[in-house]
C-alpha atoms as a PDB file:
ATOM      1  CA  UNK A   1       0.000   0.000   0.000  1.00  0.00           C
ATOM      2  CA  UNK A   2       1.712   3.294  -1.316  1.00  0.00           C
ATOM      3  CA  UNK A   3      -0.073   6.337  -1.014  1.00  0.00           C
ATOM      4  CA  UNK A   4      -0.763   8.401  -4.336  1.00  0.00           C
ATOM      5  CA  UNK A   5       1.664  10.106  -6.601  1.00  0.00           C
ATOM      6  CA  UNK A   6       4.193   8.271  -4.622  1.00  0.00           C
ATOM      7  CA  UNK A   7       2.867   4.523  -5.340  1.00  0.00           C
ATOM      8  CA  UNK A   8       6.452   4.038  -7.203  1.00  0.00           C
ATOM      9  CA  UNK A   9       8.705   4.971  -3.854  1.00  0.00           C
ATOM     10  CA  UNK A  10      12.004   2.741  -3.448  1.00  0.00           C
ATOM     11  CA  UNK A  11      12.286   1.212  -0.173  1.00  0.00           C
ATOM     12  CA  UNK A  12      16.250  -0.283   0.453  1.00  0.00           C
ATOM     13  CA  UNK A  13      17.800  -2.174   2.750  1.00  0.00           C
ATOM     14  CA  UNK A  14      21.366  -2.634   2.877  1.00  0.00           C
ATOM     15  CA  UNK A  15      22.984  -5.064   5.502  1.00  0.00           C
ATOM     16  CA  UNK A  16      27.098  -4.362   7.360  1.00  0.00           C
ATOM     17  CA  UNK A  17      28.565  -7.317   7.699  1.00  0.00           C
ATOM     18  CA  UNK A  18      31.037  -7.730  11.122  1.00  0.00           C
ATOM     19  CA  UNK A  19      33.437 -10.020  12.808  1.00  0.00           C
ATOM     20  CA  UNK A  20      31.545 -12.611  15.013  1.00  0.00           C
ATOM     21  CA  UNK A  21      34.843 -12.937  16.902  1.00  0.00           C
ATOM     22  CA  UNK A  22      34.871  -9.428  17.761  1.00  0.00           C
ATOM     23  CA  UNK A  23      31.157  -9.623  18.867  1.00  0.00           C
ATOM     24  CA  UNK A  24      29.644  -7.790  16.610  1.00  0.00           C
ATOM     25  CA  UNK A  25      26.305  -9.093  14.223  1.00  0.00           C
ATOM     26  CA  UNK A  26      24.972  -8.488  11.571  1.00  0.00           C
ATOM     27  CA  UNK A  27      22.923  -5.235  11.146  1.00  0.00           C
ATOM     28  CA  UNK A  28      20.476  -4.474   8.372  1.00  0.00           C
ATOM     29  CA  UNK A  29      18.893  -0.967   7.965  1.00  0.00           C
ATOM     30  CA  UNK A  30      15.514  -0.736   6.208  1.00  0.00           C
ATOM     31  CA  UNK A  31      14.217   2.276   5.036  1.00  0.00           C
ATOM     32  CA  UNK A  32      10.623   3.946   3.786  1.00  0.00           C
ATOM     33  CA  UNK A  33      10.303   6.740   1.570  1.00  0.00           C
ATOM     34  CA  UNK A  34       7.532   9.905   1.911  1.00  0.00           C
ATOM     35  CA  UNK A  35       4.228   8.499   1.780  1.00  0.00           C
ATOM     36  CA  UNK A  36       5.444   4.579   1.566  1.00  0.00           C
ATOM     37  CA  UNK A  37       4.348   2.350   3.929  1.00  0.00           C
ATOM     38  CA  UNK A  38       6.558  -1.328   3.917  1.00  0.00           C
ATOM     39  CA  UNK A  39       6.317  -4.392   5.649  1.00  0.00           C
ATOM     40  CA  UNK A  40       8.723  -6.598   6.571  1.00  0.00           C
ATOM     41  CA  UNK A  41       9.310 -10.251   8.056  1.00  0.00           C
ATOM     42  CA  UNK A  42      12.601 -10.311   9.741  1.00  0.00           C
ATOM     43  CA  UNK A  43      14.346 -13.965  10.217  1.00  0.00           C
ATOM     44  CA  UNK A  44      12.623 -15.383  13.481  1.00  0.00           C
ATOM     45  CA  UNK A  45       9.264 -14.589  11.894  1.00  0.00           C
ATOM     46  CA  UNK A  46       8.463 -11.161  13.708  1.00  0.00           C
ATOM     47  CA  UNK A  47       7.050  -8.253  11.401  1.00  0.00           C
ATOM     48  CA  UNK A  48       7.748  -4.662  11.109  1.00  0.00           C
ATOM     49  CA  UNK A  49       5.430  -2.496   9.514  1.00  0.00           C
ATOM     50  CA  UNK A  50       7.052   1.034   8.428  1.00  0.00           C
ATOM     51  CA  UNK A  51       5.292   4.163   7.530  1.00  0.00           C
ATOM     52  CA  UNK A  52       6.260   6.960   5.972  1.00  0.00           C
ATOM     53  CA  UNK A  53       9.602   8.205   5.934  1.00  0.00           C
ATOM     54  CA  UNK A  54      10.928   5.578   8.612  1.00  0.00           C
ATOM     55  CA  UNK A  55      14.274   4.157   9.484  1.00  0.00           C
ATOM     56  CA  UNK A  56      14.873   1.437  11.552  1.00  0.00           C
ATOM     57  CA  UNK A  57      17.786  -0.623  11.911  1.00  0.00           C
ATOM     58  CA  UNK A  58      17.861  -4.733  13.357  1.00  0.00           C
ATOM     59  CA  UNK A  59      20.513  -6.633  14.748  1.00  0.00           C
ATOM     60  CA  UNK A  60      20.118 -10.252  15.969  1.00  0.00           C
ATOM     61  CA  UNK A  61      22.443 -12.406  18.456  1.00  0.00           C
ATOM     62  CA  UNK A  62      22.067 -15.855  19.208  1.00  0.00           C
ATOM     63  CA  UNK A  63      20.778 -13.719  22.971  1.00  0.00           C
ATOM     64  CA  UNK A  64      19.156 -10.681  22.045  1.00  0.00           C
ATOM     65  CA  UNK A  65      16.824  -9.262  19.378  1.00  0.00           C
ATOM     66  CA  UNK A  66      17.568  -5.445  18.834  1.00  0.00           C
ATOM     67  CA  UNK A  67      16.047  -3.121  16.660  1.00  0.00           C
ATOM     68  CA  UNK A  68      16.670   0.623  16.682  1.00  0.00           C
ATOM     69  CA  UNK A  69      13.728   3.000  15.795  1.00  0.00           C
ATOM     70  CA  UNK A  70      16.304   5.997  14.164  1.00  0.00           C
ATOM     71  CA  UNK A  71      13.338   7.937  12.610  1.00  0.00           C
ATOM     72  CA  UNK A  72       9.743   7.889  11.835  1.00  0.00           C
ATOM     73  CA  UNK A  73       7.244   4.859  13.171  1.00  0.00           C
ATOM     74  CA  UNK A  74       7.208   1.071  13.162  1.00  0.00           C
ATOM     75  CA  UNK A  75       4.711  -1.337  14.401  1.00  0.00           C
ATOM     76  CA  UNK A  76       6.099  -4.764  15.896  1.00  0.00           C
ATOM     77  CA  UNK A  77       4.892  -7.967  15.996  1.00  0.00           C
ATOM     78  CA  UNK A  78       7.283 -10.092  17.728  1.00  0.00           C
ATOM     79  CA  UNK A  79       7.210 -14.124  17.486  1.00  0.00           C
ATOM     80  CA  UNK A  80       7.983 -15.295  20.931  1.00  0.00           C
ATOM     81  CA  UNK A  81      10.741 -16.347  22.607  1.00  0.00           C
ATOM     82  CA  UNK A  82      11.906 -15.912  26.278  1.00  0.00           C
ATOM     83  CA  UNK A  83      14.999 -16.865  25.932  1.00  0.00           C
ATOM     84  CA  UNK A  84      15.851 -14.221  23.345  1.00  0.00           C
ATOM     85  CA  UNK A  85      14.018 -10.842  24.383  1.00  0.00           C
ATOM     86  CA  UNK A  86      13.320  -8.428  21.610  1.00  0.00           C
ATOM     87  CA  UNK A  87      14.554  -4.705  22.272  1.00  0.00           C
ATOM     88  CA  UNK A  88      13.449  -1.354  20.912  1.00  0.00           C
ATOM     89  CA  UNK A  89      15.705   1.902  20.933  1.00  0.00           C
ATOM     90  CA  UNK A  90      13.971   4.843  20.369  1.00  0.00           C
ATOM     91  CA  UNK A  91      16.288   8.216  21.488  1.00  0.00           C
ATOM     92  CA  UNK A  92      16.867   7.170  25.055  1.00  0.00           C
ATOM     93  CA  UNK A  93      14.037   5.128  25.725  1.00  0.00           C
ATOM     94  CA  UNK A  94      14.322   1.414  25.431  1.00  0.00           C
ATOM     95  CA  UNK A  95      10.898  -1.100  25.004  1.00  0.00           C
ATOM     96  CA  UNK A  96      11.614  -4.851  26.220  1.00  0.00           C
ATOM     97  CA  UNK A  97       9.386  -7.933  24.869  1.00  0.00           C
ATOM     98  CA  UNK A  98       9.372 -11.264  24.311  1.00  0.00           C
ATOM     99  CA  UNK A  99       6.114 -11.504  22.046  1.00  0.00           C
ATOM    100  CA  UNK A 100       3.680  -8.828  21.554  1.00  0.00           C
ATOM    101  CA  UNK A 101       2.517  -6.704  19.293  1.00  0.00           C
ATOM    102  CA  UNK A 102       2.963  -2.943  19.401  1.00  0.00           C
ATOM    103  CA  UNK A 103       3.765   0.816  17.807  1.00  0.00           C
ATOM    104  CA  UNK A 104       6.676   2.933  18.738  1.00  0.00           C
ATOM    105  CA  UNK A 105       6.789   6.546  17.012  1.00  0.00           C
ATOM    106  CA  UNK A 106      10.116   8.753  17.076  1.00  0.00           C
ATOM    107  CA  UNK A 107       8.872  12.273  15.593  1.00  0.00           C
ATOM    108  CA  UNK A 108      10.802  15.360  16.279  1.00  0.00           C
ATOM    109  CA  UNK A 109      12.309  13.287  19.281  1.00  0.00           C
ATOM    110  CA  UNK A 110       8.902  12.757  20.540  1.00  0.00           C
ATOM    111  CA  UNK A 111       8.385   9.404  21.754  1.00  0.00           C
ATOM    112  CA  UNK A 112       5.191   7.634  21.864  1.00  0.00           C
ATOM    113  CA  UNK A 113       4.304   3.781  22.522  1.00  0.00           C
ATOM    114  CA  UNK A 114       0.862   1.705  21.806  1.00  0.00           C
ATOM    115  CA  UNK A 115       0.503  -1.809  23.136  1.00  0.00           C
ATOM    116  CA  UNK A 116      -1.881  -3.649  20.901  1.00  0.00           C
ATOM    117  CA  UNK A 117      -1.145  -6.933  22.342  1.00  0.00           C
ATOM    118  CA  UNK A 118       0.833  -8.733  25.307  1.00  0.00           C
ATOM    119  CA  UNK A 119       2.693  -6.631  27.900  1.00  0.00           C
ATOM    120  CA  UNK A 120       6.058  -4.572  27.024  1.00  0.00           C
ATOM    121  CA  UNK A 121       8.439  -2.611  29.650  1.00  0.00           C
ATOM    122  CA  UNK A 122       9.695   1.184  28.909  1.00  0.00           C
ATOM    123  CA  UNK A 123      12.814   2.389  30.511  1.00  0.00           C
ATOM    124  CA  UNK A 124      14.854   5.313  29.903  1.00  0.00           C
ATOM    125  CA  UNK A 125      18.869   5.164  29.665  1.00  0.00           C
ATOM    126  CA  UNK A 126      19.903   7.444  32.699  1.00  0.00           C
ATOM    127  CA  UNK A 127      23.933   7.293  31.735  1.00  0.00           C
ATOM    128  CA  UNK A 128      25.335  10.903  30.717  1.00  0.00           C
ATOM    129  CA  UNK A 129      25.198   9.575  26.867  1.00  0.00           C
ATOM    130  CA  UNK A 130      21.589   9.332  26.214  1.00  0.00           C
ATOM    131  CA  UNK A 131      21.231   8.195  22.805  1.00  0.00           C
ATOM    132  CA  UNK A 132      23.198   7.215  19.998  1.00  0.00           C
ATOM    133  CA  UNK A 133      24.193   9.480  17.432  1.00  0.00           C
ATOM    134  CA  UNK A 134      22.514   7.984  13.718  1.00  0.00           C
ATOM    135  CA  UNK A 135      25.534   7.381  12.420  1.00  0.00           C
ATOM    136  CA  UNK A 136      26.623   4.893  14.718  1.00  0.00           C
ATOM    137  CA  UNK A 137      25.018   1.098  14.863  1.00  0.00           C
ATOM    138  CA  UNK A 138      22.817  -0.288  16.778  1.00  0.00           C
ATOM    139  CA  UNK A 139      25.494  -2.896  17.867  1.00  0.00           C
ATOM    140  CA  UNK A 140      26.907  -0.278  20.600  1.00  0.00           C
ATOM    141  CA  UNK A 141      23.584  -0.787  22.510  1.00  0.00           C
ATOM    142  CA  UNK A 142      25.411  -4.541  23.883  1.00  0.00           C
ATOM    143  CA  UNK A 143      27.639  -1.742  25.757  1.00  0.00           C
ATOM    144  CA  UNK A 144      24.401  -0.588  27.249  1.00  0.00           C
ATOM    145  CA  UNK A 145      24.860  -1.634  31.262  1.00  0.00           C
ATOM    146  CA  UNK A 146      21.630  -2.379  32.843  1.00  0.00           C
ATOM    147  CA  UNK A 147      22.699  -0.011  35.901  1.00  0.00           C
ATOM    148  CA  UNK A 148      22.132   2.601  33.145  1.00  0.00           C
ATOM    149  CA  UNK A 149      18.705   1.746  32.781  1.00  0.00           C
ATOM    150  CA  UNK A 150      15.861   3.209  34.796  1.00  0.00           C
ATOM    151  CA  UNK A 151      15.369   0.822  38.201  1.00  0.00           C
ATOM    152  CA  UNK A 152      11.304   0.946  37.552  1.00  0.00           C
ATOM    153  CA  UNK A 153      10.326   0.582  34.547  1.00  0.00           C
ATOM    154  CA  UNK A 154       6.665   1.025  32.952  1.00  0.00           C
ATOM    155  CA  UNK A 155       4.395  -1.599  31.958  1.00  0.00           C
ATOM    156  CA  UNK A 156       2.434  -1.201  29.499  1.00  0.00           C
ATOM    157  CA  UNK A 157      -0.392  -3.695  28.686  1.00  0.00           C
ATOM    158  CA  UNK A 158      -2.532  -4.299  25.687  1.00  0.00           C
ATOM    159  CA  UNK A 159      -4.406  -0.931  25.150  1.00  0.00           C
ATOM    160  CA  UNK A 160      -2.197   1.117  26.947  1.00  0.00           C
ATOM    161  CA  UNK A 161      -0.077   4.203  25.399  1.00  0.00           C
ATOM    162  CA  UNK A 162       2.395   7.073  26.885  1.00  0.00           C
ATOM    163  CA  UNK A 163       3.638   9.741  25.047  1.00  0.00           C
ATOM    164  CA  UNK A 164       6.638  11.645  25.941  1.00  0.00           C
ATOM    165  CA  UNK A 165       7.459  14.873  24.394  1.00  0.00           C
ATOM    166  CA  UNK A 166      10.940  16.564  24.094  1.00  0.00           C
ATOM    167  CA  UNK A 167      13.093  16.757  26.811  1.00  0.00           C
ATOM    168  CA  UNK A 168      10.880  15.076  29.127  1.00  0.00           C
ATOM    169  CA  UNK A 169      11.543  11.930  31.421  1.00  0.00           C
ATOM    170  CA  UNK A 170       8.163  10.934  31.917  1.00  0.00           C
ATOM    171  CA  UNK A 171       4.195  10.847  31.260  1.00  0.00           C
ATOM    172  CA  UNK A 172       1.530   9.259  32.199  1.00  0.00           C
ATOM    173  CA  UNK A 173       0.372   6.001  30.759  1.00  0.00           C
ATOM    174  CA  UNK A 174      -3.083   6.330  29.299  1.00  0.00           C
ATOM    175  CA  UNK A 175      -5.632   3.668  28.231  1.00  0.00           C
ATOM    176  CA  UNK A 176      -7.157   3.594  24.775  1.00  0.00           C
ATOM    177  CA  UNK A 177     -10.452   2.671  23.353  1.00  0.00           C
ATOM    178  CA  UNK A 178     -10.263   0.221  20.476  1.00  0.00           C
ATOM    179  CA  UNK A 179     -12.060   3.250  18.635  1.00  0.00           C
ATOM    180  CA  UNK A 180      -9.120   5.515  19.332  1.00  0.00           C
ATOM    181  CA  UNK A 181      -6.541   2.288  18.706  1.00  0.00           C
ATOM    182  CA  UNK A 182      -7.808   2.159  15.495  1.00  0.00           C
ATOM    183  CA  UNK A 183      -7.540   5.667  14.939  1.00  0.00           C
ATOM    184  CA  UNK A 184      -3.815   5.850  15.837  1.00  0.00           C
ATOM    185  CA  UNK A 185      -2.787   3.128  14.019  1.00  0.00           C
ATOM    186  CA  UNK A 186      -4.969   3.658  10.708  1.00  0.00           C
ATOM    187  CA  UNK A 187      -1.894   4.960   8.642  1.00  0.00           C
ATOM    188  CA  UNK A 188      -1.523   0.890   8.527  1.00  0.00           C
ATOM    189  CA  UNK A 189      -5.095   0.809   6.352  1.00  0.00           C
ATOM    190  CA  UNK A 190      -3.284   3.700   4.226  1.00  0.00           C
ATOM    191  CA  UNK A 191      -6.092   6.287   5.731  1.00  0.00           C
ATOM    192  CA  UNK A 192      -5.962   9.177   8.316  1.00  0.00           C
ATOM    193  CA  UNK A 193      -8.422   9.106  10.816  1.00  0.00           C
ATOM    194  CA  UNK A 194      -9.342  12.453  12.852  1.00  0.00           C
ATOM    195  CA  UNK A 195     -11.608  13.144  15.997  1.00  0.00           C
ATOM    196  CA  UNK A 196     -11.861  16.683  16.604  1.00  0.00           C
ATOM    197  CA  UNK A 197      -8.174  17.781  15.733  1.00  0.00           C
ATOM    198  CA  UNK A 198      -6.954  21.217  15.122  1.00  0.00           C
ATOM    199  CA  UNK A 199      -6.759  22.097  11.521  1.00  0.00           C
ATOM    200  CA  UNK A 200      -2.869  22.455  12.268  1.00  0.00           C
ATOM    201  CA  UNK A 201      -2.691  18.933  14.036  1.00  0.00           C
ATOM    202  CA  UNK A 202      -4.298  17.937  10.998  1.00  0.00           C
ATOM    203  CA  UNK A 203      -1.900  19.618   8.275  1.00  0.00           C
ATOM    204  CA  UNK A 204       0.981  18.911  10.083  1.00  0.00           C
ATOM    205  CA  UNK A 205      -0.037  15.026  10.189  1.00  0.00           C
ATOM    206  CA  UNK A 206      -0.818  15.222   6.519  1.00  0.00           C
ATOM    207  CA  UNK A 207       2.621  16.960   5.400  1.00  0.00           C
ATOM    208  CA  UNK A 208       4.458  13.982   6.854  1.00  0.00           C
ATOM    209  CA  UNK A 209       2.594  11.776   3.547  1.00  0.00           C
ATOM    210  CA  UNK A 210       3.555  14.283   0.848  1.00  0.00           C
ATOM    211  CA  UNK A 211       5.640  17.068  -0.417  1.00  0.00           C
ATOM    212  CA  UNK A 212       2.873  19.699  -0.752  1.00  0.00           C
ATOM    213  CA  UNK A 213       3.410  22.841   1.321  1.00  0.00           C
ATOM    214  CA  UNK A 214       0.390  23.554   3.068  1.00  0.00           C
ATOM    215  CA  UNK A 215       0.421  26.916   4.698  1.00  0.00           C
ATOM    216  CA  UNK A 216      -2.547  28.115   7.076  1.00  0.00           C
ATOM    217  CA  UNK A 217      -2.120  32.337   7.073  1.00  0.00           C
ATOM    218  CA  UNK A 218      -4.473  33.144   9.514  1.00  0.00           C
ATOM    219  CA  UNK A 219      -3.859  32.340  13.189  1.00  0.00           C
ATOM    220  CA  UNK A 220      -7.407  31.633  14.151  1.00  0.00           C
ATOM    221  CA  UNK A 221      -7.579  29.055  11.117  1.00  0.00           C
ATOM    222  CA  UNK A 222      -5.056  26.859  13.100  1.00  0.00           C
ATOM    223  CA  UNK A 223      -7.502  26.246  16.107  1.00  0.00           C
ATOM    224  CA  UNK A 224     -10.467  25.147  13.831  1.00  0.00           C
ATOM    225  CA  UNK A 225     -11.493  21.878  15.522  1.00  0.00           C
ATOM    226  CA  UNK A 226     -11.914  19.093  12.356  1.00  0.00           C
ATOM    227  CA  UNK A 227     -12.744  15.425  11.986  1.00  0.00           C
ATOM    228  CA  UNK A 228     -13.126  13.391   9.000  1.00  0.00           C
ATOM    229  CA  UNK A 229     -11.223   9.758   7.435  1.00  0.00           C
ATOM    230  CA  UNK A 230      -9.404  10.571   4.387  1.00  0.00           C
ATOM    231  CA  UNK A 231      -6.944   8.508   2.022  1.00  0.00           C
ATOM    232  CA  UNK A 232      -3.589   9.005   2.485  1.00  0.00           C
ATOM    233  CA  UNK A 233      -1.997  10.991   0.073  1.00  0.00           C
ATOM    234  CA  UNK A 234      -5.259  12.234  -1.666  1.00  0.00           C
ATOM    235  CA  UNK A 235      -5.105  15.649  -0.540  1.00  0.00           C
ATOM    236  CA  UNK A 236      -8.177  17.080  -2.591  1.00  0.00           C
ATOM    237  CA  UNK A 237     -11.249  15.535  -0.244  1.00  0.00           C
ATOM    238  CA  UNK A 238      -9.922  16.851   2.916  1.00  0.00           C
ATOM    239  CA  UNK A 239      -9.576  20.478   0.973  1.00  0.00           C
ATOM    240  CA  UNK A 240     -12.776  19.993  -0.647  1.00  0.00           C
ATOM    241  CA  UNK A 241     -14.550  19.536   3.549  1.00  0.00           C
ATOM    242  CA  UNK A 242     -12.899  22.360   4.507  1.00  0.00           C
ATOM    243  CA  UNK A 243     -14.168  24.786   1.901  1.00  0.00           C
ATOM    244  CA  UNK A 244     -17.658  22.869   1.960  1.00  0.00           C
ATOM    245  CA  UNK A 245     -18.014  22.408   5.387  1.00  0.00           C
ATOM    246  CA  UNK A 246     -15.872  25.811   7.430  1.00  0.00           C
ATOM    247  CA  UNK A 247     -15.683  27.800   4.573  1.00  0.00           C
ATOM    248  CA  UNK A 248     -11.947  27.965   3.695  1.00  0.00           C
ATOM    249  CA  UNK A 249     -10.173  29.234   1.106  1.00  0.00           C
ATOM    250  CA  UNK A 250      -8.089  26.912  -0.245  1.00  0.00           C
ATOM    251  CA  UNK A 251      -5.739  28.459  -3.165  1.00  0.00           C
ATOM    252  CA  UNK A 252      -2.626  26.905  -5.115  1.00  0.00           C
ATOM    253  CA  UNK A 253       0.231  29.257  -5.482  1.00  0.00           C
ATOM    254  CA  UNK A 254       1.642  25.917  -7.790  1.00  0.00           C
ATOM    255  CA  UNK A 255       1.130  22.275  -7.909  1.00  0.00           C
ATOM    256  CA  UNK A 256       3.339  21.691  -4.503  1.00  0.00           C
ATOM    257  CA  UNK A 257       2.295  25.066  -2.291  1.00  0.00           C
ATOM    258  CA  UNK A 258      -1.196  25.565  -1.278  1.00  0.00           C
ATOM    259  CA  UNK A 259      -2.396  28.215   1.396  1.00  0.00           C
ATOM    260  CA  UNK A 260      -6.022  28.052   3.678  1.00  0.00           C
ATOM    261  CA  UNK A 261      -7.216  31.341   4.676  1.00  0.00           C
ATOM    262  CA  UNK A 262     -10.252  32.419   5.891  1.00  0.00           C
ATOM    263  CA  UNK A 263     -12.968  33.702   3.464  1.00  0.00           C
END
């Protein structure tokens, strides 16, 4: 499923190859493109889905299952196994499984995490060095001492979310309707879903899928409260509501900038 104009987006992969005696593993990166949404079957059996413009690289040991989340958001379904516990890096937060399913989002370094199924753990790294810089692998997280790791960490069971913005340490874990489940993860049925949004929530969420600028001028204009299921990457309905049903004024200064005013 690729949204619109962008159905023809190249998704790679490329794998670094290391020393076994210097115990380092393999380590493949996969990658999504704007407005591409991939899925992938890694070699134990466990799935990640990517959506748009996502990074995330994996690393498997004959202990430990490792992925780091480097941009964007994945969801996980892990294939069991408690002798070989599957790890998410995200910035400095790190999610421990050993089969569930779930969604991690890295955007603008805020973190968010959905439990769909099973139970996961969140902890935070609390040594000086907080996260990886991209450019290095996700092999350095074996230097990762557990002492570095926040003492309590935070369950999370099916239906459960926290989101963490910038800078912070913590937030409070909140339960989800199925409604609102479905809603967060319905970039996976190619569609955005929105429950009374602000019409900049809702551009800003929209941008992420395409390379049209869309500017709002008028202050007020960002606060406008909007709800509505549209395609991804099918930009016209949601522009067509918005002059139909609030009365904007949607005009194209070219084929990739379009700015809402007020009438």
């Amino acid at each position: 499923m690729v949204a619109g104009s962008l159905a023809i987006a190249v998704i790679f992969a490329f794998v670094l190859m290391f020393s076994q005696s210097n115990g380092l593993v393999e380590a493949t990166v996969y990658t999504t493109s704007i407005g591409e949404y991939r899925e992938f079957t890694l070699s134990d059996g466990s799935i990640i889905e990517l959506n748009t413009d996502s990074q995330v690289e994996v690393s498997y040991d004959k202990n430990n299952r490792r992925v780091r989340l480097l941009s964007g958001e994945a969801f996980f379904d892990v294939m069991p196994n408690v002798d070989r516990p599957f790890w998410v890096y995200a910035g400095d937060k790190y999610v421990r499984v050993v089969g569930t399913a779930f969604m991690v989002s890295l955007l603008d370094e805020n973190f968010e995490l959905l439990v769909t199924e099973g139970k996961v753990e969140l902890m935070s790294n609390t040594s000086s060095v907080v996260s990886l810089q991209q450019s290095e692998s996700v092999n350095a997280l074996e230097s990762i001492d557990s002492e570095q790791l926040s003492n309590k960490p935070i369950s999370l069971i099916a239906g459960q979310s926290i989101s963490i913005a910038d800078m912070e340490q913590t937030a409070p874990v909140q339960t989800l309707s199925e409604r609102d489940q479905r809603r967060e993860l319905s970039w996976q049925e190619g569609l955005h879903d929105f429950s009374d949004n602000s019409l900049e929530e809702v551009i800003n969420q929209v941008a992420r899928y395409n390379q049209i600028k869309i500017e709002i001028t008028d202050p007020e204009l960002r606060e406008l409260r909007f709800g509505g299921v549209f395609r991804i990457g099918d930009t016209e309905p949601l522009f067509d509501a918005l002059v139909s049903a609030y009365g904007v004024q949607v005009s194209y200064v070219d084929d990739n900038h379009v700015i809402l005013s007020m009438l």
